[in-house]
N, C-alpha and C. Protein backbone atom coordinates (compact mmCIF):
# COMPACT_ATOMS: atom_id res chain seq x y z
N UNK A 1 54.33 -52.05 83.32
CA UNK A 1 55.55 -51.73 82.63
C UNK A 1 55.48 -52.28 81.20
N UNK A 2 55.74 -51.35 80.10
CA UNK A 2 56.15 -51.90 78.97
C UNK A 2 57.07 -52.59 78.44
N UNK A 3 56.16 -53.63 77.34
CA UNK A 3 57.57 -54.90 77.43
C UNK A 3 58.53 -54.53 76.45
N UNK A 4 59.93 -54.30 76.18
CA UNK A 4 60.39 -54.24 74.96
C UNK A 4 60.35 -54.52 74.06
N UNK A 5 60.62 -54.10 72.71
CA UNK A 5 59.93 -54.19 71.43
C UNK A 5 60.77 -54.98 71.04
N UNK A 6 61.00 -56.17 70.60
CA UNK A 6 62.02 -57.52 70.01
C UNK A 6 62.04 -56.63 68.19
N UNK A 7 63.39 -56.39 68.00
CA UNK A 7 63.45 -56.31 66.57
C UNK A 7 62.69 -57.11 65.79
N UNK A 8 62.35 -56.86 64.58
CA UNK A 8 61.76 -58.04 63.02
C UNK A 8 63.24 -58.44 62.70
N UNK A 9 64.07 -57.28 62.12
CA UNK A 9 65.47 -57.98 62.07
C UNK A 9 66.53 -56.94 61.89
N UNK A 10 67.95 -57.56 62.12
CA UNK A 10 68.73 -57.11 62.92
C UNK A 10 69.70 -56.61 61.62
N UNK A 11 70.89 -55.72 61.31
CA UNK A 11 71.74 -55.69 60.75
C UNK A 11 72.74 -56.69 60.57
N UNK A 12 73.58 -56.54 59.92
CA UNK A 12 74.79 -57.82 60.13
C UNK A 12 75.50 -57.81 61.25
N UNK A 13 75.81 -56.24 61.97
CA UNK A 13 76.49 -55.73 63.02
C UNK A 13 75.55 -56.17 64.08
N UNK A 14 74.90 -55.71 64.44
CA UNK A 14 73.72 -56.38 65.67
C UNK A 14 73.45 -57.78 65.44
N UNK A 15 73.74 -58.45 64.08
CA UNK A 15 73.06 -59.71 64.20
C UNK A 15 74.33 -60.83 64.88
N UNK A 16 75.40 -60.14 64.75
CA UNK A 16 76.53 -60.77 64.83
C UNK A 16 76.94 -60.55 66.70
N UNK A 17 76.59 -59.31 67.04
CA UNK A 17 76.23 -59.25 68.43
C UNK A 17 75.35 -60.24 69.31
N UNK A 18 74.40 -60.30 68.84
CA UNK A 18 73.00 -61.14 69.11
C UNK A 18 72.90 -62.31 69.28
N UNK A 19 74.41 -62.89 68.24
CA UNK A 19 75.22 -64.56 68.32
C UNK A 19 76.04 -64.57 69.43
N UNK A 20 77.06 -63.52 69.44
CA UNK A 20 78.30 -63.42 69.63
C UNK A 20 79.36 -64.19 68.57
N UNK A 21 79.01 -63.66 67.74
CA UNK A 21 80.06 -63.74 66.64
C UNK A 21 80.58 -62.30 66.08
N UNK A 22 81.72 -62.87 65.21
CA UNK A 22 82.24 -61.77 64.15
C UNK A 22 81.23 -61.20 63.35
N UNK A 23 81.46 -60.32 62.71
CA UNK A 23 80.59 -59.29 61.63
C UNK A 23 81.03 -59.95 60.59
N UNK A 24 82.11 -60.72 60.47
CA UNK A 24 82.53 -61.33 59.31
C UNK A 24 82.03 -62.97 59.01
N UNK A 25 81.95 -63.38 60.21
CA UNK A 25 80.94 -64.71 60.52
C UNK A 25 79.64 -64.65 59.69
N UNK A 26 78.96 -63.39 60.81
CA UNK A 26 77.73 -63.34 59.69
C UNK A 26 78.08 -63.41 58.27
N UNK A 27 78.69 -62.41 57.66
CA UNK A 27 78.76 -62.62 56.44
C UNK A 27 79.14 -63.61 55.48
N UNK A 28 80.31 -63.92 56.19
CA UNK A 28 80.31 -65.92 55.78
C UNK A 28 78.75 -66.67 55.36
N UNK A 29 78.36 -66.85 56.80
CA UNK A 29 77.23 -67.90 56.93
C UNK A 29 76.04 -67.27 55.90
N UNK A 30 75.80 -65.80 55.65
CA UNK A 30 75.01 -65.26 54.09
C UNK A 30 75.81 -66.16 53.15
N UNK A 31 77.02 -66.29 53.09
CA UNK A 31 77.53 -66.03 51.79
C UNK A 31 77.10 -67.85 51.13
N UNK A 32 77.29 -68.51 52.81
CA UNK A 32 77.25 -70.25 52.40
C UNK A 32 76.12 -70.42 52.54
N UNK A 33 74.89 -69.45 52.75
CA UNK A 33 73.50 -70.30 52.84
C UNK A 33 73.17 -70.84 54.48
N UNK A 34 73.59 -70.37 54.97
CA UNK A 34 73.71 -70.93 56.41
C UNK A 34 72.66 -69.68 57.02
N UNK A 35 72.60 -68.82 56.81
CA UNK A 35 71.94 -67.30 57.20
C UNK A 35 71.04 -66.90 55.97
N UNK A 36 69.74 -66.83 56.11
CA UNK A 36 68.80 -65.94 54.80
C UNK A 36 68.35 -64.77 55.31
N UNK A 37 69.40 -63.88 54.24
CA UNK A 37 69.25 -62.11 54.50
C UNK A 37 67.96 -61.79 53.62
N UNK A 38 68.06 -60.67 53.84
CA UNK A 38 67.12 -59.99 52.93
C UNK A 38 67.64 -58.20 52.50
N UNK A 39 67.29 -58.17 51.60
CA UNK A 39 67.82 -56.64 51.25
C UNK A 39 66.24 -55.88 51.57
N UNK A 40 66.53 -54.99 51.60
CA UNK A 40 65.42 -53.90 51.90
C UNK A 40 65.98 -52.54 51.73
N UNK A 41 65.74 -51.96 50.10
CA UNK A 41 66.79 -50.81 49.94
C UNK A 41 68.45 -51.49 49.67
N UNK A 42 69.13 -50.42 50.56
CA UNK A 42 70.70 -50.79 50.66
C UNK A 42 70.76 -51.80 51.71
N UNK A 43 70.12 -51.43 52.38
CA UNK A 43 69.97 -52.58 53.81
C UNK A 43 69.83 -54.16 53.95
N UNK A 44 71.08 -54.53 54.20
CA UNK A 44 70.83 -56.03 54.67
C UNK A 44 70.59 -56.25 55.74
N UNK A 45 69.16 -56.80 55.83
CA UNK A 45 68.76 -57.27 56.90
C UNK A 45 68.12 -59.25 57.29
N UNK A 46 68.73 -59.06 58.57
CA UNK A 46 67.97 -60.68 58.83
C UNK A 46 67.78 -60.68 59.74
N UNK A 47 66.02 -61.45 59.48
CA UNK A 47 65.35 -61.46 60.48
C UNK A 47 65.16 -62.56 61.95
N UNK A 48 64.77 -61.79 62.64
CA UNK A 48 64.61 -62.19 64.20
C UNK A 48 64.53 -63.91 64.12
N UNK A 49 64.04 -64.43 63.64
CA UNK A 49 63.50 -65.64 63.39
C UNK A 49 64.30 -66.64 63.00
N UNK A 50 65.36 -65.91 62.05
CA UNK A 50 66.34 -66.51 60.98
C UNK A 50 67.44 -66.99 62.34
N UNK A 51 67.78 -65.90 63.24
CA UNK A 51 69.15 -65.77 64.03
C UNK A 51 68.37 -66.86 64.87
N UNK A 52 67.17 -67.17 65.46
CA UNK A 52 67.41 -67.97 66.14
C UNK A 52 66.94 -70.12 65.78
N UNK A 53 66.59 -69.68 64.31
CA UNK A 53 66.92 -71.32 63.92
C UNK A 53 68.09 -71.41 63.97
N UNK A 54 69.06 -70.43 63.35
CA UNK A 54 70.80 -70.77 63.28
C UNK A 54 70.92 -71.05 64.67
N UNK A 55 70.64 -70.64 65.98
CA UNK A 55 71.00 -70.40 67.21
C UNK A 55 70.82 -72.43 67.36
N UNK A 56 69.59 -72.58 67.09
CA UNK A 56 68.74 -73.95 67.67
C UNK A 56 69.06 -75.18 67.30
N UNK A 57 69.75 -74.81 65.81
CA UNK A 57 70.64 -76.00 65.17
C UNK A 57 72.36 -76.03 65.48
N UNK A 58 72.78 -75.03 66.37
CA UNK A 58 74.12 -74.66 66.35
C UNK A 58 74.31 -76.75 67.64
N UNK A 59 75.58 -76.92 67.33
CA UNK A 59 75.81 -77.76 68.21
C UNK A 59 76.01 -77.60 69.47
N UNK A 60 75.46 -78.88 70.50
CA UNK A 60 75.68 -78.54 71.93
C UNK A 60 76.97 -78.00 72.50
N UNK A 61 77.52 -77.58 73.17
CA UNK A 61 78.80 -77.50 73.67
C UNK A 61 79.13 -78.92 74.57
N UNK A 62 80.01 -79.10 74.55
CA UNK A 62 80.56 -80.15 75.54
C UNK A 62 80.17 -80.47 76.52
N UNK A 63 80.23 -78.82 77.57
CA UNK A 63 79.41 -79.50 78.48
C UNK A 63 78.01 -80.23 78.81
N UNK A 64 77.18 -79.29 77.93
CA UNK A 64 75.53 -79.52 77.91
C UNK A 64 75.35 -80.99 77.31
N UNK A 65 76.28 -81.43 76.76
CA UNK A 65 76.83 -82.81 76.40
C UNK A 65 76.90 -84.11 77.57
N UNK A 66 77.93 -83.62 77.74
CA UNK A 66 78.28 -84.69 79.12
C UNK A 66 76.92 -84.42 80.31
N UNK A 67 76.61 -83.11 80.56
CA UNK A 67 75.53 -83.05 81.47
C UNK A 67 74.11 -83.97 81.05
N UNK A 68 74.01 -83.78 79.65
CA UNK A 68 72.82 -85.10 79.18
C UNK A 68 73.02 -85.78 78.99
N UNK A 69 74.35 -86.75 79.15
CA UNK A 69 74.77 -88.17 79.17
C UNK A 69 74.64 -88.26 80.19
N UNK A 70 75.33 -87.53 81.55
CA UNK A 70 74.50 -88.73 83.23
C UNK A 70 73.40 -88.58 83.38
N UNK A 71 72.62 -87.51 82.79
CA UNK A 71 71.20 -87.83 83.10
C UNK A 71 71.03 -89.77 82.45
N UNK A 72 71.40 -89.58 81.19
CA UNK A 72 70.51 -90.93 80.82
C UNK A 72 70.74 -92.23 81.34
């Protein structure tokens, strides 16, 4: 079976899917440097790579929090 093809990078609309955020989020986080787009043509695009350092630096949630405090 063929494996699916992982985008290079996503629109603002898909990229904002891909978080689960707003379309307007994304555009925020372009606007503060938090997200590096790229134009290509009319097209803003950002890539695969970009969405998931933002993903890796985003903060734990609470729970994943407290769950690695009784571990220690």
């Amino acid at each position: 079976m063929d494996e699916p093809i992982q985008p290079l990078a996503y629109r603002p609309k898909d990229a904002a899917a891909v978080l689960g955020v707003s379309r307007s989020t994304i555009y925020q986080m372009i606007a503060d440097g938090q997200i590096v787009a790229r134009k290509l043509g009319a097209a803003t695009l950002i890539p695969h790579a970009e969405l998931a350092r933002v993903l890796d630096g985003a903060a734990l949630s609470a729970a994943t929090k407290a769950a690695q405090a009784s571990i220690k």
